[in-house]
PDB file of N, CA and C in Angstrom:
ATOM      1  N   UNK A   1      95.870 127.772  83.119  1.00  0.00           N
ATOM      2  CA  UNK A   1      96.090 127.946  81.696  1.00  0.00           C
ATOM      3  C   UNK A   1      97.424 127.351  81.249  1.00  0.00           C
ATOM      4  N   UNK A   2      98.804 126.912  81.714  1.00  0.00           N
ATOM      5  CA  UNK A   2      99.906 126.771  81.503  1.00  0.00           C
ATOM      6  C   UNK A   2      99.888 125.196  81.162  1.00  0.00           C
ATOM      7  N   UNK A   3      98.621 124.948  82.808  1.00  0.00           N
ATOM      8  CA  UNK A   3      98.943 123.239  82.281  1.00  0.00           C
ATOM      9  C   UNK A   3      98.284 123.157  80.763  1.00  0.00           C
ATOM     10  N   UNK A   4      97.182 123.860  80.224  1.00  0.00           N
ATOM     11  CA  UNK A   4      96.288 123.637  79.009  1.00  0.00           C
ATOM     12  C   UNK A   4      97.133 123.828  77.996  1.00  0.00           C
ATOM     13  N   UNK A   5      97.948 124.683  78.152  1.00  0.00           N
ATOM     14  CA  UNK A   5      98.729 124.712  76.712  1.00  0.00           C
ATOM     15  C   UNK A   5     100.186 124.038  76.583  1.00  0.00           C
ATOM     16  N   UNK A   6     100.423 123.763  77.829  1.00  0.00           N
ATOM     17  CA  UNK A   6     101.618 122.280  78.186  1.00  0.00           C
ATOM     18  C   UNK A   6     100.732 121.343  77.571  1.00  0.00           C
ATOM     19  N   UNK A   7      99.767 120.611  77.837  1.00  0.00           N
ATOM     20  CA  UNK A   7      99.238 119.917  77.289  1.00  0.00           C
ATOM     21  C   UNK A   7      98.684 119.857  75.671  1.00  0.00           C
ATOM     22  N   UNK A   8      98.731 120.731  75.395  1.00  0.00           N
ATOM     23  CA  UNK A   8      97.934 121.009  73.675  1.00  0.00           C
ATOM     24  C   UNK A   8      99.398 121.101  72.841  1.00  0.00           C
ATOM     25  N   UNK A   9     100.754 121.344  73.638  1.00  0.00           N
ATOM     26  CA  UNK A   9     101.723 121.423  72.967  1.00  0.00           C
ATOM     27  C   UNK A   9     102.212 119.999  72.497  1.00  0.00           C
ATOM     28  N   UNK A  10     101.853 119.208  73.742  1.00  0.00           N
ATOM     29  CA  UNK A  10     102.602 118.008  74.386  1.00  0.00           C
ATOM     30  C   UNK A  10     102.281 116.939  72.952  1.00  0.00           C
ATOM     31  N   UNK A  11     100.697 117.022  72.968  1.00  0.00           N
ATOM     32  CA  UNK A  11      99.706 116.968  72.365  1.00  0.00           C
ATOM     33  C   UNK A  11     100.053 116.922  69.994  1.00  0.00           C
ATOM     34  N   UNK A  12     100.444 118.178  70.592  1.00  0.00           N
ATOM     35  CA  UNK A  12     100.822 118.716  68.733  1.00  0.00           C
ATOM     36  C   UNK A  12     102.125 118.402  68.297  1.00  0.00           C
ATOM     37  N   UNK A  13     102.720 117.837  69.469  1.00  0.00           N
ATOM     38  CA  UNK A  13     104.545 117.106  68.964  1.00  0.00           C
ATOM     39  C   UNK A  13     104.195 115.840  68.416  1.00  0.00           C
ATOM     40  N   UNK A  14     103.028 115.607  68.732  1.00  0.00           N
ATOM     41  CA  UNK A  14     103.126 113.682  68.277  1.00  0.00           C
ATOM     42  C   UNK A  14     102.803 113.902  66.802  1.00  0.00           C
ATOM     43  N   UNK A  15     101.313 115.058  66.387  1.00  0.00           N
ATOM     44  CA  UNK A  15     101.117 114.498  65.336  1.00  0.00           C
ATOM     45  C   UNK A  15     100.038 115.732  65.432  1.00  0.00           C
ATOM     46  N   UNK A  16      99.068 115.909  64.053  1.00  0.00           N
ATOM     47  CA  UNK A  16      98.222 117.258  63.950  1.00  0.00           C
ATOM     48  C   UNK A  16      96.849 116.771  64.909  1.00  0.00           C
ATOM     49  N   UNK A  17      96.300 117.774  65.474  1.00  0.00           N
ATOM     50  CA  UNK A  17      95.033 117.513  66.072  1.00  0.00           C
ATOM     51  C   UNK A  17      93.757 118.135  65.359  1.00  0.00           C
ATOM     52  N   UNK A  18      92.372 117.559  65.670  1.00  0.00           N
ATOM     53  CA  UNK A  18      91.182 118.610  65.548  1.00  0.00           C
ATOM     54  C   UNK A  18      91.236 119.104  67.160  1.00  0.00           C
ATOM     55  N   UNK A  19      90.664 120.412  67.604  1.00  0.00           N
ATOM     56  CA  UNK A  19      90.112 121.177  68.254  1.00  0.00           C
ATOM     57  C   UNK A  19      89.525 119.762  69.182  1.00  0.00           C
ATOM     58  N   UNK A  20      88.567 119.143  68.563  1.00  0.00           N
ATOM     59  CA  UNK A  20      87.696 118.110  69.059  1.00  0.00           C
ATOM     60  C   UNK A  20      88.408 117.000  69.692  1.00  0.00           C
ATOM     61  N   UNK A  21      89.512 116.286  69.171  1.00  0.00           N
ATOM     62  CA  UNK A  21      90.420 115.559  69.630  1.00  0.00           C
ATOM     63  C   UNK A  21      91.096 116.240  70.699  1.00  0.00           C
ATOM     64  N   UNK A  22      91.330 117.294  70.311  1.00  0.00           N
ATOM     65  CA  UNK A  22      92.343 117.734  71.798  1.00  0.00           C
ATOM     66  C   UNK A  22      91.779 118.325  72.877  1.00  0.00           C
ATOM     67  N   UNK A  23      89.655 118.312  72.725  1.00  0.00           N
ATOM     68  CA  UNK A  23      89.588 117.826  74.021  1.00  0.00           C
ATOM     69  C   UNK A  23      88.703 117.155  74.669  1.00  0.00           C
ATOM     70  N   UNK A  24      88.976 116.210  73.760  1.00  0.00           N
ATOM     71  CA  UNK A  24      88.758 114.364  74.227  1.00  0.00           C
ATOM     72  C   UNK A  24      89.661 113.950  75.126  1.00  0.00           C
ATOM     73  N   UNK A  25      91.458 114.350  74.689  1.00  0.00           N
ATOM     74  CA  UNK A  25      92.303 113.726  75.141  1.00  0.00           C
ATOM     75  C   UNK A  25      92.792 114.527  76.573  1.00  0.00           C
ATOM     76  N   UNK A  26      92.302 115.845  76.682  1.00  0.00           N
ATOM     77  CA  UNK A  26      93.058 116.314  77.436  1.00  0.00           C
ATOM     78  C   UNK A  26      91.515 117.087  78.821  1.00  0.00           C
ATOM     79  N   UNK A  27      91.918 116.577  79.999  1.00  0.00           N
ATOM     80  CA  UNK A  27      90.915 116.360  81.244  1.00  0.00           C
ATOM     81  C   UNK A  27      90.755 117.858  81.388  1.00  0.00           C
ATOM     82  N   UNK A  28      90.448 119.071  80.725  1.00  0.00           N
ATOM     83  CA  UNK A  28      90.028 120.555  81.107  1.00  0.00           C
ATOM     84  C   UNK A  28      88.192 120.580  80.252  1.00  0.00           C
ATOM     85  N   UNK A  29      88.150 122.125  80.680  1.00  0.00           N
ATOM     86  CA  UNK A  29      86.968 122.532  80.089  1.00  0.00           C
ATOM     87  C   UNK A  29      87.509 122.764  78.675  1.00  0.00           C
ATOM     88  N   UNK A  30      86.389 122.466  78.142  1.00  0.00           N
ATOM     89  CA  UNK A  30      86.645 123.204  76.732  1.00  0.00           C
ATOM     90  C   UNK A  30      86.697 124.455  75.950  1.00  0.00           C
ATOM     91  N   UNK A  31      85.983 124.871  77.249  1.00  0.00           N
ATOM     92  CA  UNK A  31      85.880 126.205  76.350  1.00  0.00           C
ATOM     93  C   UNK A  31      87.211 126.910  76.800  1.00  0.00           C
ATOM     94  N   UNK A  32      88.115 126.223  77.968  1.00  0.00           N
ATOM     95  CA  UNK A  32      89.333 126.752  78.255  1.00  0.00           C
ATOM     96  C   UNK A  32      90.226 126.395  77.282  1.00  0.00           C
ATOM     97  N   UNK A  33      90.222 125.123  76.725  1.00  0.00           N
ATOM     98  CA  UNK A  33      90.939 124.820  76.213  1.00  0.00           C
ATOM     99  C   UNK A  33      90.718 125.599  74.524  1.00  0.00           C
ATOM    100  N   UNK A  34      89.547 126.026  74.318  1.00  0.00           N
ATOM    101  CA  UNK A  34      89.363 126.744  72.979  1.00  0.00           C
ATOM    102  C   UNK A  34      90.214 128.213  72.773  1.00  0.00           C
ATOM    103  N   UNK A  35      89.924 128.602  74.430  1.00  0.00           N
ATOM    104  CA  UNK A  35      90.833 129.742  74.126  1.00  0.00           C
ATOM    105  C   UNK A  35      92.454 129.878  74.461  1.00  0.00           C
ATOM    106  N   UNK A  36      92.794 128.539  74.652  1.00  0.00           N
ATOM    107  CA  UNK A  36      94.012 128.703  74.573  1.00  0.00           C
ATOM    108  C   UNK A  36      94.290 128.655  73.442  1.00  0.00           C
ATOM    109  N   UNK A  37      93.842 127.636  72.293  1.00  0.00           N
ATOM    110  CA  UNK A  37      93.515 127.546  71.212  1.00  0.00           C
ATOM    111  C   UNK A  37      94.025 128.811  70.082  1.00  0.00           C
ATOM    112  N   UNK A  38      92.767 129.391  70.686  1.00  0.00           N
ATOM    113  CA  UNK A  38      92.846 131.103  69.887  1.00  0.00           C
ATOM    114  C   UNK A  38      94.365 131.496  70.116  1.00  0.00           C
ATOM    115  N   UNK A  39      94.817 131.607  71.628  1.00  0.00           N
ATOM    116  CA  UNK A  39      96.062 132.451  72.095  1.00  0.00           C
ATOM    117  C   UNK A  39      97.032 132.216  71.145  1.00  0.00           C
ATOM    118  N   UNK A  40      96.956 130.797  70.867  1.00  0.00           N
ATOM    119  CA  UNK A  40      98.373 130.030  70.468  1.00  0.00           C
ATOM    120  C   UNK A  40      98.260 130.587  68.820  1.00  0.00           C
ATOM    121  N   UNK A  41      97.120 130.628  68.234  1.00  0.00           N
ATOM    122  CA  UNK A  41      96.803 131.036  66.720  1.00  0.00           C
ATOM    123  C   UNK A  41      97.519 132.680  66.596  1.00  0.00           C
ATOM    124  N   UNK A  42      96.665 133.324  67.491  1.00  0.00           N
ATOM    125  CA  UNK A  42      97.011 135.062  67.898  1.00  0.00           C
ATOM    126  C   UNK A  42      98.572 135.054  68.020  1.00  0.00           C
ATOM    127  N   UNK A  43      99.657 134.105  68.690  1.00  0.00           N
ATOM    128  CA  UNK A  43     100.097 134.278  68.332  1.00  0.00           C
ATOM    129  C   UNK A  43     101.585 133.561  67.354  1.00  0.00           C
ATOM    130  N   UNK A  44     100.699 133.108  66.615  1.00  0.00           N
ATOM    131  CA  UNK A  44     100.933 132.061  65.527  1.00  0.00           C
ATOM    132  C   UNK A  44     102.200 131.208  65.888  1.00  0.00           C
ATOM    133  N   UNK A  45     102.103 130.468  67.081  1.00  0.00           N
ATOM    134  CA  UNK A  45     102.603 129.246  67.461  1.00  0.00           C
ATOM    135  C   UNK A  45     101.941 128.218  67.035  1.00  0.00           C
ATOM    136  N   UNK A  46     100.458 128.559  65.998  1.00  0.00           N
ATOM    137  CA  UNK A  46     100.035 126.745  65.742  1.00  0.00           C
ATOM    138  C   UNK A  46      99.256 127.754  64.207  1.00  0.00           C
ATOM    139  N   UNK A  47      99.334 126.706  63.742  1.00  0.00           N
ATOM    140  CA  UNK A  47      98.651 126.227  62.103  1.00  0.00           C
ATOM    141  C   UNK A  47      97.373 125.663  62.094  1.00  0.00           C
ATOM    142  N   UNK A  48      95.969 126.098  61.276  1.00  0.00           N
ATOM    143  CA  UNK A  48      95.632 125.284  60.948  1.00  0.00           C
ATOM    144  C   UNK A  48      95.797 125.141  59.532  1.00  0.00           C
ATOM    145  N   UNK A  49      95.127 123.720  59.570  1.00  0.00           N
ATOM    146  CA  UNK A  49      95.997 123.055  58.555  1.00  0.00           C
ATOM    147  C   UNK A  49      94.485 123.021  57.642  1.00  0.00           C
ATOM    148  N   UNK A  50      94.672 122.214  56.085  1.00  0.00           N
ATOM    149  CA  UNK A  50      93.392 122.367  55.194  1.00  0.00           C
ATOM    150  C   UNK A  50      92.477 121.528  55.794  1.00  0.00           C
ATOM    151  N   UNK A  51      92.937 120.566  56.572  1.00  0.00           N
ATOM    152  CA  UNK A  51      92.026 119.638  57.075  1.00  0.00           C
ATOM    153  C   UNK A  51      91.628 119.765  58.416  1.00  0.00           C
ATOM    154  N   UNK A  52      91.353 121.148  58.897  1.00  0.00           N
ATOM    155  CA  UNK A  52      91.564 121.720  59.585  1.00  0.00           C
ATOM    156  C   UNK A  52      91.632 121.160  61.162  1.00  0.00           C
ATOM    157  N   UNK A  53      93.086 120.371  61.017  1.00  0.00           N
ATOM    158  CA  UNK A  53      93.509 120.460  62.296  1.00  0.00           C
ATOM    159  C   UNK A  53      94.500 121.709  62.677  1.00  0.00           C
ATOM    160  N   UNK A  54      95.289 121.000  63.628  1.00  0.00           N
ATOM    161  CA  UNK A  54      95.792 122.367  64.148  1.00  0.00           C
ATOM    162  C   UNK A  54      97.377 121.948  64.273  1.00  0.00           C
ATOM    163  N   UNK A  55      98.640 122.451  64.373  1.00  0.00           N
ATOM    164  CA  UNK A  55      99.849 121.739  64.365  1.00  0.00           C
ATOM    165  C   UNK A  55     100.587 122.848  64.380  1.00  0.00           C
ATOM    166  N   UNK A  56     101.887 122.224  65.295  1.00  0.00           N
ATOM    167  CA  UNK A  56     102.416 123.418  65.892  1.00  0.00           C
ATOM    168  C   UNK A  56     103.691 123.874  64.502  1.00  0.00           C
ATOM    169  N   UNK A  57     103.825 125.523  64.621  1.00  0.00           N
ATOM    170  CA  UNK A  57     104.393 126.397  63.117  1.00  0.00           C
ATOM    171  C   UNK A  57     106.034 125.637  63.081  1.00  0.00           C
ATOM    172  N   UNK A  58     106.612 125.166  64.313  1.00  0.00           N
ATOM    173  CA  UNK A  58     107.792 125.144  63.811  1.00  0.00           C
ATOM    174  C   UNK A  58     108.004 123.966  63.633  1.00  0.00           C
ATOM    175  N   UNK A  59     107.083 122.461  63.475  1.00  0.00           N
ATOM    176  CA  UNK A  59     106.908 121.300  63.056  1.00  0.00           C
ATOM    177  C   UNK A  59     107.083 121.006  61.247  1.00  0.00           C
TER     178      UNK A  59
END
């Protein structure tokens, strides 16, 4: 799980993601990567945004 959300962070410094893009780009399961997803929302380290990507709160 550490590398998944090292990666989804790594990921949300460049620029906003969809869910779908981030995991195209990044070599896990998805459904792991969905719930890191959730974790990071739960605990509001990421945004989504109207267009609903996702981008990290202190960007």
């Amino acid at each position: 799980m550490k590398k998944i959300y090292f990666g989804i962070i790594a990921l949300l410094e460049e620029k906003e993601h969809s869910s779908r893009e981030i995991t195209e780009k990044l070599n896990f399961s998805e459904n792991h990567i969905l719930q890191v997803l959730r974790l990071l929302l739960e605990k509001e380290a990421l945004a989504f945004t109207a267009t609903k990507k996702y981008k990290l709160k202190h960007l």
